[in-house]
C-alpha atoms as a PDB file:
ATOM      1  CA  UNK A   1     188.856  60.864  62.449  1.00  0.00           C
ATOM      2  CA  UNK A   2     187.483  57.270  61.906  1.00  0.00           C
ATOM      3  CA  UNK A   3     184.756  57.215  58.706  1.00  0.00           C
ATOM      4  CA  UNK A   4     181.999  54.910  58.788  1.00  0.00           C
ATOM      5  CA  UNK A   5     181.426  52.932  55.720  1.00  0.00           C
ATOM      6  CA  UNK A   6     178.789  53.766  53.797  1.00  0.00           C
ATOM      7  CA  UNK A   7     175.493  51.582  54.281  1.00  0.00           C
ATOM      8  CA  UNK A   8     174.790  50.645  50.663  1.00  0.00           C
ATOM      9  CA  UNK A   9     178.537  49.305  50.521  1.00  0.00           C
ATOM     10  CA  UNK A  10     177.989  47.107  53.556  1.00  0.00           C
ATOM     11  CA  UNK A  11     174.492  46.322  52.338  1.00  0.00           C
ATOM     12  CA  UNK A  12     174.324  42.262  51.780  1.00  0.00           C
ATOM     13  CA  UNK A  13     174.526  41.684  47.710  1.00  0.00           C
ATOM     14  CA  UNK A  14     171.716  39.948  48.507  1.00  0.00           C
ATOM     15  CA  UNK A  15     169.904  42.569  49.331  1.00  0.00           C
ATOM     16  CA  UNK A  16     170.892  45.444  47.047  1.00  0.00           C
ATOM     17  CA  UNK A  17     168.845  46.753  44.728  1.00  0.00           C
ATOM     18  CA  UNK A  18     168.984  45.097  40.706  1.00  0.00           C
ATOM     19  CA  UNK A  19     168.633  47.259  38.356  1.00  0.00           C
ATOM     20  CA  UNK A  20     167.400  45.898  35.058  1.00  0.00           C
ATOM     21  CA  UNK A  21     168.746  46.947  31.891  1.00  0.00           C
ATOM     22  CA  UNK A  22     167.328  46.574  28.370  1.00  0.00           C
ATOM     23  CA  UNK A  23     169.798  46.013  25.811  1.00  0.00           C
ATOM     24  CA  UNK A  24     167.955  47.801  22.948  1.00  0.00           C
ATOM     25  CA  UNK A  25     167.397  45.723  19.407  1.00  0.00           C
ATOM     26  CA  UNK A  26     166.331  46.606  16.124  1.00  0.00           C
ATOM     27  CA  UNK A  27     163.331  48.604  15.465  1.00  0.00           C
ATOM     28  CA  UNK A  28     160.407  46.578  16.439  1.00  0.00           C
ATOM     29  CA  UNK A  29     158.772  47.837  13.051  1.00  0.00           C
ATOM     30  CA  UNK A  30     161.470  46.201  11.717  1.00  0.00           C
ATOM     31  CA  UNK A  31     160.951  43.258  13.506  1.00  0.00           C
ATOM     32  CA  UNK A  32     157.137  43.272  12.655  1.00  0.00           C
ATOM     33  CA  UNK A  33     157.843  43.247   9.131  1.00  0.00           C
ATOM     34  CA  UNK A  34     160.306  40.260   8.698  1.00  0.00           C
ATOM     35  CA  UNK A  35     157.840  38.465  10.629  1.00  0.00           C
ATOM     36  CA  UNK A  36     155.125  39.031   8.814  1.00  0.00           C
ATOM     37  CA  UNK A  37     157.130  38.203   5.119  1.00  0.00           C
ATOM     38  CA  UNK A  38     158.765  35.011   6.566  1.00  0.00           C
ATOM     39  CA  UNK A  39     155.579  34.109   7.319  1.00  0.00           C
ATOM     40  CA  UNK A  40     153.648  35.208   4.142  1.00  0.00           C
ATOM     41  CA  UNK A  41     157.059  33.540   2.134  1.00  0.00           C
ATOM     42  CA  UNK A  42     157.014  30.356   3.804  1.00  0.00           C
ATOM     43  CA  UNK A  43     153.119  29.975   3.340  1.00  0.00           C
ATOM     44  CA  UNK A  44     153.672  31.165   0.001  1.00  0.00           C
ATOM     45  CA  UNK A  45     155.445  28.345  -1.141  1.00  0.00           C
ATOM     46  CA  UNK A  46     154.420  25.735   1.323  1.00  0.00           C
ATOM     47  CA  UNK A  47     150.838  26.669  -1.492  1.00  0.00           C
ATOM     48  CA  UNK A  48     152.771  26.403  -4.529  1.00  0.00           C
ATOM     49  CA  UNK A  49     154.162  22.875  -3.294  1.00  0.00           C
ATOM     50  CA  UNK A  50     151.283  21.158  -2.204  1.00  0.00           C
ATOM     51  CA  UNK A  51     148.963  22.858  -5.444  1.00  0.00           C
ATOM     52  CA  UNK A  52     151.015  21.158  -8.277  1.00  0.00           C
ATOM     53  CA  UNK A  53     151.144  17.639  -9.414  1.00  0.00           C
ATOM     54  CA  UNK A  54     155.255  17.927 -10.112  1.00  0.00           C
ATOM     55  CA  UNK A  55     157.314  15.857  -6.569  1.00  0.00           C
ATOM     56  CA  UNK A  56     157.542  12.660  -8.883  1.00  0.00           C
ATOM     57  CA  UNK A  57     158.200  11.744 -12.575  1.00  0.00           C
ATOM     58  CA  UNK A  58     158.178   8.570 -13.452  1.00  0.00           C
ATOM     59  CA  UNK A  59     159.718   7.703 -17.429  1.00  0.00           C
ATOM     60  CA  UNK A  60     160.288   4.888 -19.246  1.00  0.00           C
ATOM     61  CA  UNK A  61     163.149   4.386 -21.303  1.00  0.00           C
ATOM     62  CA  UNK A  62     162.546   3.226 -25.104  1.00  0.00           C
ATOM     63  CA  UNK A  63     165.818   2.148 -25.734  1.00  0.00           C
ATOM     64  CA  UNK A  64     165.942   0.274 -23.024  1.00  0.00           C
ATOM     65  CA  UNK A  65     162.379  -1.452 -24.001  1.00  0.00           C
ATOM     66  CA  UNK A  66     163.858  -2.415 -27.112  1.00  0.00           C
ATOM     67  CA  UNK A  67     166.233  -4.302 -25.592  1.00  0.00           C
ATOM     68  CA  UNK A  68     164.140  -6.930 -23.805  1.00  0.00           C
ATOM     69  CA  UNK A  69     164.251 -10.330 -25.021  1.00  0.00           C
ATOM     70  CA  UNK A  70     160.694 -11.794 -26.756  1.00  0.00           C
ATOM     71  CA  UNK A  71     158.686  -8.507 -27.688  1.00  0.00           C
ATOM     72  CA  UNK A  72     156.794  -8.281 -30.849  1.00  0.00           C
ATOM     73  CA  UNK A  73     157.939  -5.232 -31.792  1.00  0.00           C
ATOM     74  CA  UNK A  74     156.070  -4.480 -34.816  1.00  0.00           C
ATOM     75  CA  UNK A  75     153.095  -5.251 -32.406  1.00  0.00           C
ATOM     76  CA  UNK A  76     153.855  -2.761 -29.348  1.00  0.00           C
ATOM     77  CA  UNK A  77     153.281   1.127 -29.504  1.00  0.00           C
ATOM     78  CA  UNK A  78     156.281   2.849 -27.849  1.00  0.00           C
ATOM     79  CA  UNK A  79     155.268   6.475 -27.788  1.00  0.00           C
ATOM     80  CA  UNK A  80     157.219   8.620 -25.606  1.00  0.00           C
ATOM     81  CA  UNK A  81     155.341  12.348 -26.520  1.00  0.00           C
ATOM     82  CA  UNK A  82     152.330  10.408 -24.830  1.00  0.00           C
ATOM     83  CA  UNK A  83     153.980   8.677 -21.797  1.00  0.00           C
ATOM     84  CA  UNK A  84     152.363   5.119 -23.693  1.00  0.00           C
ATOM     85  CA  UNK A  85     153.912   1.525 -23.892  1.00  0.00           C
ATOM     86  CA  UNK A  86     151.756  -1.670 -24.769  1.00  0.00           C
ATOM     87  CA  UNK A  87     154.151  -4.437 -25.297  1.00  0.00           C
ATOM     88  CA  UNK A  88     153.598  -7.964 -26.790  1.00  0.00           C
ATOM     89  CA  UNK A  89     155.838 -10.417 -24.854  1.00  0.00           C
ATOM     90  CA  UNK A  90     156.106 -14.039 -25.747  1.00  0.00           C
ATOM     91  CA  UNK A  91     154.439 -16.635 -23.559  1.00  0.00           C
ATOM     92  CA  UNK A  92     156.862 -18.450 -22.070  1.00  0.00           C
ATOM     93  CA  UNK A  93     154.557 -21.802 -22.340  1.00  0.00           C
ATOM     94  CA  UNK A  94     153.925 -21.119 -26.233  1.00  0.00           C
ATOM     95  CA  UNK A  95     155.813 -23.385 -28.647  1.00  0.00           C
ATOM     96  CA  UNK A  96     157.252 -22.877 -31.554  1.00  0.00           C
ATOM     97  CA  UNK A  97     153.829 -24.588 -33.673  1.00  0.00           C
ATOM     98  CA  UNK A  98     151.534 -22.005 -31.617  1.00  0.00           C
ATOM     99  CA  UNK A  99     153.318 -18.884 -30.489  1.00  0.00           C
ATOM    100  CA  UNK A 100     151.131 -16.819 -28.275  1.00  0.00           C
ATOM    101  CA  UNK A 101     151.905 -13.125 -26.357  1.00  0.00           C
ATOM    102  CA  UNK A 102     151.164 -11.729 -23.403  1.00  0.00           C
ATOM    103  CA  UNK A 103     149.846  -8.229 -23.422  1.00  0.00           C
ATOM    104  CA  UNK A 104     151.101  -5.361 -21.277  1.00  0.00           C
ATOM    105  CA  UNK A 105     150.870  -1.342 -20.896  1.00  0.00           C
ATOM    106  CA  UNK A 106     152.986   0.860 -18.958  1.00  0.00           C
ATOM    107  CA  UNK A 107     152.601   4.665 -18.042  1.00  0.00           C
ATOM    108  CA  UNK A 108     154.977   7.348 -17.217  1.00  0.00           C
ATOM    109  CA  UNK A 109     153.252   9.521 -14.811  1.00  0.00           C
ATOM    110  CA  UNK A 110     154.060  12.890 -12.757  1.00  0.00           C
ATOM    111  CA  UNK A 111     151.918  13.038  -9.364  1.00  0.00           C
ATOM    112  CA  UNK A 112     152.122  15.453  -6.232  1.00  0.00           C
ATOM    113  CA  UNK A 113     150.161  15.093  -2.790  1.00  0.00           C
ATOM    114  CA  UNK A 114     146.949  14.814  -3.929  1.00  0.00           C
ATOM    115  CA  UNK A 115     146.872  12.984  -6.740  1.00  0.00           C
ATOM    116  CA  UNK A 116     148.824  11.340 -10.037  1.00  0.00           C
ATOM    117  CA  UNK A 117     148.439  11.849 -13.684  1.00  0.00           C
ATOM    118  CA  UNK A 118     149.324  10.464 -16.726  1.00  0.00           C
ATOM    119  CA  UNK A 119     150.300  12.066 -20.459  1.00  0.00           C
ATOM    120  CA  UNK A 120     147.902  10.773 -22.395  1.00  0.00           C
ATOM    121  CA  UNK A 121     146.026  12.870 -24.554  1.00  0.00           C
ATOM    122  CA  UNK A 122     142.339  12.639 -25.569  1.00  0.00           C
ATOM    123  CA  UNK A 123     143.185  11.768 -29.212  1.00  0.00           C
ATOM    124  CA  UNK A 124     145.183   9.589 -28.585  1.00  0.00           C
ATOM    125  CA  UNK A 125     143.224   7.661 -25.581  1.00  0.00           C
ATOM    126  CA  UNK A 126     140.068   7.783 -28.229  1.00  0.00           C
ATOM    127  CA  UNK A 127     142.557   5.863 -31.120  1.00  0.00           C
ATOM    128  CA  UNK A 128     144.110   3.608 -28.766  1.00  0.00           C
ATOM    129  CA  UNK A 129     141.569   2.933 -26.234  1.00  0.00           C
ATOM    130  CA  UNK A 130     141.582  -1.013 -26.753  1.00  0.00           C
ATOM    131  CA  UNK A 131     145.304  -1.242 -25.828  1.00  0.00           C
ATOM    132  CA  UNK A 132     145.345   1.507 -23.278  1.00  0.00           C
ATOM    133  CA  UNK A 133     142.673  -0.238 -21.121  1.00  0.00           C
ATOM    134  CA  UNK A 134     144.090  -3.601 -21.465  1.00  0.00           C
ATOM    135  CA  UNK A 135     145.912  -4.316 -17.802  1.00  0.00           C
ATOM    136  CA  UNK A 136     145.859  -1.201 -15.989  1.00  0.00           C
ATOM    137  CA  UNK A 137     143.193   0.132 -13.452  1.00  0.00           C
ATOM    138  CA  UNK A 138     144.472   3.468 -13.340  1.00  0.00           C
ATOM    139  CA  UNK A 139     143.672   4.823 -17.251  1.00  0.00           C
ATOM    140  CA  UNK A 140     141.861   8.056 -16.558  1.00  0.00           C
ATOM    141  CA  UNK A 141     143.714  11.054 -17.040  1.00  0.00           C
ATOM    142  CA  UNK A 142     144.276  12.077 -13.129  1.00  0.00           C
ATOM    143  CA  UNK A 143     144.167   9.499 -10.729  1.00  0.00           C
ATOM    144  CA  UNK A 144     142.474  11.538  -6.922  1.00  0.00           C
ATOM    145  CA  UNK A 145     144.289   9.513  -4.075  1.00  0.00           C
ATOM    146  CA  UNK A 146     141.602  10.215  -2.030  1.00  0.00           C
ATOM    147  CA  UNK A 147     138.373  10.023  -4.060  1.00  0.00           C
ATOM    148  CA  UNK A 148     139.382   7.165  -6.240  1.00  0.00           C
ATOM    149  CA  UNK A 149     140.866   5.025  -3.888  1.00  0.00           C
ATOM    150  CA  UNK A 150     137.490   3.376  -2.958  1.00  0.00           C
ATOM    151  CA  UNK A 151     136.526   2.874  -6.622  1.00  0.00           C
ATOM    152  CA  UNK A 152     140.073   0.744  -7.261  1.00  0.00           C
ATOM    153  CA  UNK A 153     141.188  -0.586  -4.158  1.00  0.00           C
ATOM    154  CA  UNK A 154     140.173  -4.067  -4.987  1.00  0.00           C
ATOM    155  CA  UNK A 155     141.853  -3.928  -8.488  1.00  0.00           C
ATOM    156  CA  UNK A 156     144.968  -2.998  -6.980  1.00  0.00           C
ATOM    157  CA  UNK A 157     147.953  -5.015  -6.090  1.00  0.00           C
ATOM    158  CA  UNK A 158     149.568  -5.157  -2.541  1.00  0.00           C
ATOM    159  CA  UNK A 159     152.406  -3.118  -3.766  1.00  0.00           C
ATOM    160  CA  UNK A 160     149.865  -0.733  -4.704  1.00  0.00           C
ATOM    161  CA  UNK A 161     147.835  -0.471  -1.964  1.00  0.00           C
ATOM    162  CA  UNK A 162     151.006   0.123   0.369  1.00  0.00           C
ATOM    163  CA  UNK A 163     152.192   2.834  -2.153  1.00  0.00           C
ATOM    164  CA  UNK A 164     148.556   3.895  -1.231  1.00  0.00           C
ATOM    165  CA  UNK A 165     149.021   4.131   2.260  1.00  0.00           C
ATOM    166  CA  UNK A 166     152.400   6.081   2.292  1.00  0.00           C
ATOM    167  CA  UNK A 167     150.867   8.763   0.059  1.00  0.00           C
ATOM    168  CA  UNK A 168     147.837   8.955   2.162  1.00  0.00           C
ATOM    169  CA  UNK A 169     150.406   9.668   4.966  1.00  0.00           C
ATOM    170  CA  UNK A 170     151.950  12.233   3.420  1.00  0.00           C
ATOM    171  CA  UNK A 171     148.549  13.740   2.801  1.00  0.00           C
ATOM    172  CA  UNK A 172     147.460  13.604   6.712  1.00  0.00           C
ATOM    173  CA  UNK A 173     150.729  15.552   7.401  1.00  0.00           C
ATOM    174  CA  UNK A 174     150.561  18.321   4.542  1.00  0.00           C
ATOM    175  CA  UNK A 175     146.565  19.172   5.641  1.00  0.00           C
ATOM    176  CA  UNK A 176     148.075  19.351   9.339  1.00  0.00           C
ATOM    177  CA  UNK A 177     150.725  22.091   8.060  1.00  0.00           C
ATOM    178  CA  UNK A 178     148.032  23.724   6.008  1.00  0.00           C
ATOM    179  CA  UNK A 179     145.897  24.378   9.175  1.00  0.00           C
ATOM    180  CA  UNK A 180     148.943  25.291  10.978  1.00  0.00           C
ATOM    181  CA  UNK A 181     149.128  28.024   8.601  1.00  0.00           C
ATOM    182  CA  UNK A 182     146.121  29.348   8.449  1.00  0.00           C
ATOM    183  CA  UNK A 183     145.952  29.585  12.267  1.00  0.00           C
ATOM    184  CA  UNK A 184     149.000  31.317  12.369  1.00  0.00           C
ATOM    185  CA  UNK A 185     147.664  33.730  10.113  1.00  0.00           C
ATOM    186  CA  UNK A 186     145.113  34.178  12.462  1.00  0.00           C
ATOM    187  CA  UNK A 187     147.108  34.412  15.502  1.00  0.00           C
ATOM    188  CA  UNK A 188     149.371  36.633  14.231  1.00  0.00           C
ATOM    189  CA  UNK A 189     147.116  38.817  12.501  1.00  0.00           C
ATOM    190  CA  UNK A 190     145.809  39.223  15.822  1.00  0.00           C
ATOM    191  CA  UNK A 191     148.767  39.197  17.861  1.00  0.00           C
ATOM    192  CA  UNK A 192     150.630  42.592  15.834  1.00  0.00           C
ATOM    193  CA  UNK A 193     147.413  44.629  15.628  1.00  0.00           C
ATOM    194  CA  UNK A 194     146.909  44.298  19.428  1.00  0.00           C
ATOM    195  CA  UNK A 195     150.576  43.535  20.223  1.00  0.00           C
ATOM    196  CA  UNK A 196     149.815  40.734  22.285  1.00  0.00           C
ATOM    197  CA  UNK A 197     152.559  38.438  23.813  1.00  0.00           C
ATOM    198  CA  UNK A 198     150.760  35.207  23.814  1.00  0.00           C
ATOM    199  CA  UNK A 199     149.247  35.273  20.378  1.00  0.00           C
ATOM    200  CA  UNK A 200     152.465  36.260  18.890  1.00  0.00           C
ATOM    201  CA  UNK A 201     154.140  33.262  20.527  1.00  0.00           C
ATOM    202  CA  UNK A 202     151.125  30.838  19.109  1.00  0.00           C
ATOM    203  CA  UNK A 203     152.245  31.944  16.231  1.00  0.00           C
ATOM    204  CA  UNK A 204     155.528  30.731  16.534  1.00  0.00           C
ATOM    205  CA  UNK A 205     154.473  27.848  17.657  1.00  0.00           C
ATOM    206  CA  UNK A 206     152.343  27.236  14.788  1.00  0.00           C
ATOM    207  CA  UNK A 207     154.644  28.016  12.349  1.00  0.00           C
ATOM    208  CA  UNK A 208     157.556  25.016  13.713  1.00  0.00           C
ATOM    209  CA  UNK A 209     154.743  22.984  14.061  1.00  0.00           C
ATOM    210  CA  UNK A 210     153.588  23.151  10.558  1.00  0.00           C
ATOM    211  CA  UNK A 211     157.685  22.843   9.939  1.00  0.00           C
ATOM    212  CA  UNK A 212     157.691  19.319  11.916  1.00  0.00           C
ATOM    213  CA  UNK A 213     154.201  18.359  10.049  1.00  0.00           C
ATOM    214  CA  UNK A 214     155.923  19.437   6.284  1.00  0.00           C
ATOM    215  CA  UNK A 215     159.000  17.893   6.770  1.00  0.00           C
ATOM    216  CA  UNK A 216     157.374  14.283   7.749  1.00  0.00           C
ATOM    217  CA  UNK A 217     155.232  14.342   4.539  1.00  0.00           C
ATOM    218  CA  UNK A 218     158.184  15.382   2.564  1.00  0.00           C
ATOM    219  CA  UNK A 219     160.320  12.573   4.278  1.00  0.00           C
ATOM    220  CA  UNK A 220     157.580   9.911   3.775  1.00  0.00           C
ATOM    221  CA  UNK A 221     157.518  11.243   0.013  1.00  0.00           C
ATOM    222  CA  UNK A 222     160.952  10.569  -0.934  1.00  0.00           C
ATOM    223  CA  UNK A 223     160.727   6.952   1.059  1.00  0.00           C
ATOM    224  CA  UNK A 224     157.917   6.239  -1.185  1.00  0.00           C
ATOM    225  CA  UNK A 225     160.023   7.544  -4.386  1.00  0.00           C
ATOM    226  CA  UNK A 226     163.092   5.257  -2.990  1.00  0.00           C
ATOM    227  CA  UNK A 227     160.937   2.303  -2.497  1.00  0.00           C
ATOM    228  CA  UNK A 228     159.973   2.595  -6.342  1.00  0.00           C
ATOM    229  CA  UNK A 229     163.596   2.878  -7.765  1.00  0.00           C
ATOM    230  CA  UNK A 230     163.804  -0.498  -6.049  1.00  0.00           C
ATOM    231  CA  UNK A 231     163.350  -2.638  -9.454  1.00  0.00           C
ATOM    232  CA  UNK A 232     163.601  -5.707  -7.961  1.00  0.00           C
ATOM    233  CA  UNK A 233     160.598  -5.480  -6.070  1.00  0.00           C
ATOM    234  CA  UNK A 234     159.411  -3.368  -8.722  1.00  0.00           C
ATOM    235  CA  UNK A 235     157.027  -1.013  -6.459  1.00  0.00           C
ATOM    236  CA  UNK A 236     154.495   0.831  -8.771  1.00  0.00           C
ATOM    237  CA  UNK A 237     150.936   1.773  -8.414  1.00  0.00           C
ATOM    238  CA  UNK A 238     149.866   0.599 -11.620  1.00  0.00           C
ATOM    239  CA  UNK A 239     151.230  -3.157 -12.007  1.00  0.00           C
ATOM    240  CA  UNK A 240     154.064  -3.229 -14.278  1.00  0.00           C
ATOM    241  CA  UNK A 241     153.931  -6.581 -15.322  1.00  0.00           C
ATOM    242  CA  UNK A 242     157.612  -8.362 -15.545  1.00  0.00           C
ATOM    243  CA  UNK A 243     160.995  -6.722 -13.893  1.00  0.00           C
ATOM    244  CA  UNK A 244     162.893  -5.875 -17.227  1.00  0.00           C
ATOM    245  CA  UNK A 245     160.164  -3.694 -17.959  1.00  0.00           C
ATOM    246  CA  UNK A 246     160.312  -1.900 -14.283  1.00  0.00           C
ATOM    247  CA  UNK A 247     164.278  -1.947 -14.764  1.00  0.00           C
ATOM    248  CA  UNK A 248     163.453   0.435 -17.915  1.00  0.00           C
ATOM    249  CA  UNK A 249     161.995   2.657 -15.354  1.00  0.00           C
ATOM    250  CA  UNK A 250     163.439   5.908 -13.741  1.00  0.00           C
ATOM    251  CA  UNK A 251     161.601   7.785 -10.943  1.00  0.00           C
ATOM    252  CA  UNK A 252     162.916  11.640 -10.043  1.00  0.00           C
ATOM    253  CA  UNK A 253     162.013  14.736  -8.246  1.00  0.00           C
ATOM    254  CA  UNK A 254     160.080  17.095 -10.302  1.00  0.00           C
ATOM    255  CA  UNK A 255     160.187  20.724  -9.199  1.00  0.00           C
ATOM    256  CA  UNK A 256     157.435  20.892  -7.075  1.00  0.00           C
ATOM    257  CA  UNK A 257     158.919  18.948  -4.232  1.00  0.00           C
ATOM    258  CA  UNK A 258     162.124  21.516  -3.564  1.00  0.00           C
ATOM    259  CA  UNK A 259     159.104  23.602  -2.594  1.00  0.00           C
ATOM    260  CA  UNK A 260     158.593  21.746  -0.034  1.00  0.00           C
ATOM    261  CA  UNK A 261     161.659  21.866   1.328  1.00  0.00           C
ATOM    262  CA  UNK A 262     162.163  25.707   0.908  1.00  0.00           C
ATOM    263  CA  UNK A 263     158.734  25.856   3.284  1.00  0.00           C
ATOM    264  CA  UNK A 264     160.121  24.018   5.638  1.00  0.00           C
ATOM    265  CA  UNK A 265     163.556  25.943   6.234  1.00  0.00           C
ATOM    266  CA  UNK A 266     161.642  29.171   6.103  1.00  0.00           C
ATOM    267  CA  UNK A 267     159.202  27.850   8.476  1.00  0.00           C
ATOM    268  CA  UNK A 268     162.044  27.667  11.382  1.00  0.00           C
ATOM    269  CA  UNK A 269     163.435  31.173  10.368  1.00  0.00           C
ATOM    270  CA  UNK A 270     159.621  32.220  10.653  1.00  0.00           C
ATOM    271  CA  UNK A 271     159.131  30.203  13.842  1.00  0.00           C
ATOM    272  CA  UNK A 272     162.239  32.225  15.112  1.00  0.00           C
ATOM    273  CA  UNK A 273     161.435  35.593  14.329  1.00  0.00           C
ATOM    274  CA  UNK A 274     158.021  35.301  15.701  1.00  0.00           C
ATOM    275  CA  UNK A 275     159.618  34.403  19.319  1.00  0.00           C
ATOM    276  CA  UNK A 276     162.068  37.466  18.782  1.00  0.00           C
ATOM    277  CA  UNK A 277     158.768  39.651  18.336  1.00  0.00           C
ATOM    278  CA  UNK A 278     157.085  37.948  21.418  1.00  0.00           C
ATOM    279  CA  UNK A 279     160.104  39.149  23.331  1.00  0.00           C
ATOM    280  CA  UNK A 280     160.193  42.814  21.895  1.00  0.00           C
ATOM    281  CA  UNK A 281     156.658  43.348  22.803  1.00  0.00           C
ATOM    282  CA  UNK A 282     157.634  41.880  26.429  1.00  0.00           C
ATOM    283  CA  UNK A 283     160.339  44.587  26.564  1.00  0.00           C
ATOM    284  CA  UNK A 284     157.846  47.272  25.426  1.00  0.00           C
ATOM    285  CA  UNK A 285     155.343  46.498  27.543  1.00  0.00           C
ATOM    286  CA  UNK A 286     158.304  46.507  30.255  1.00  0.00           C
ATOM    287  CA  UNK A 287     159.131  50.026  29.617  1.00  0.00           C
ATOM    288  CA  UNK A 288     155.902  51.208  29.863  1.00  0.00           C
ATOM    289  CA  UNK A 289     155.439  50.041  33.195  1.00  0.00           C
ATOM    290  CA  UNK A 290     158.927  51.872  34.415  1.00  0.00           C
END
């Protein structure tokens, strides 16, 4: 007796039917709630970064001042508890008959995005005030970026003015991320309560942009800081006024700045999880419908 095949073996695999199946994942409310802390951590200290003035320090060395050929010691103020140098150098064109100095003042200052301060404290500013505003523009206790620019631009040097522009940069890119953020809180407030594909995956898409935004500031940040430990060219925002003095500088990270950096990896592991939970709520939705 001859059999027949059957017709769903000699059925084209073309034409079969596919059956789709759903390799099941973690709890979505598991899913929903490392989204939502990698999103609230990364935020979290993408705020503390960008709210303190501690990326750069900038610190003179008084031993190193000492050192330097032609200052009038017994003239100068070296105080390191205030962050204060005013040095008398010889004048090069004096003579030994009429001996004349030069005056200068240098600052150690710690700064973040928005703007740079210095350690000076009232008392002493008040007992001191003659030497402290001697050469420098930038004597106030804070120094805005943005506000105070207008009010000493022209006092400025070039070297200055560039540093200027590079921290302005950085500023453009860290109010980019900041909006980033605060959409994405938005979005994804929005997305979990109504479990909504598209918002969830705005999210994500927030969240690596605000990544890509932090990172360039924080790039730009530590070109600035590189182009300052350059003492030959001596790069400073307040003139220092002759290289041995800028070769007794140091410039480091301050704490702030790894905060930075901590937002920004978080930010990817955010922007990840957020497309995971895009996906789940595809899959949900796709059960539903079966």
């Amino acid at each position: 007796m001859n059999s027949s095949p059957s017709p769903e073996l000699v059925r084209p695999l073309s034409k079969r039917k596919r059956v789709m199946t759903l390799v099941p994942g973690p709890p979505i409310g598991l899913v929903i709630c490392l989204s939502i802390c990698l999103g609230l951590i990364s935020t979290t200290f993408m705020v503390v970064g960008v709210s303190t003035d501690f990326w750069e320090l900038s610190e003179f060395s008084i031993n190193c001042i000492r050192k330097i050929k032609d200052i009038n010691l017994n003239a100068s103020i070296l105080d390191k508890e205030n962050g204060f140098y005013y040095l008398q150098k010889r004048d090069l064109t004096s003579t030994k008959l009429n001996v004349t100095f030069k005056e200068y003042t240098a600052f150690e200052h710690f700064g973040g995005i928005w703007r740079v301060c210095n350690k000076i404290s009232d008392e002493f500013r008040t007992k001191y005030r003659k030497q402290i505003y001697v050469t420098d523009p930038i004597v106030e206790k804070c120094f805005e970026y943005i506000t105070d620019y207008p009010k000493t631009r022209d006092k400025l040097d070039e070297k200055g003015k560039w540093l200027l522009r590079m921290q302005n940069s950085a500023s453009s890119c860290t109010i980019v991320s900041l909006m980033c953020l605060l959409t994405a809180l938005i979005t994804g407030t929005f997305g979990i309560l109504s479990r909504q594909v598209s918002a969830c995956m705005v999210t994500g898409v927030m969240y690596i942009v605000a990544s890509v935004f932090d990172c360039f500031g924080l790039i730009i940040m530590h070109t600035k800081m590189s182009y300052m430990r350059s003492n030959e060219k001596c790069f400073s925002l307040s003139p220092i006024g002759f290289n041995d003095l800028c070769n007794c500088r140091s410039i480091s990270v301050s704490w702030s700045l790894p905060f930075g950096w901590l937002a920004f990896a978080m930010l990817i592991f955010a922007f990840v999880c957020w497309l995971y939970l895009s996906r789940q709520f595809r899959l949900e939705k796709a059960k539903a419908m079966i």
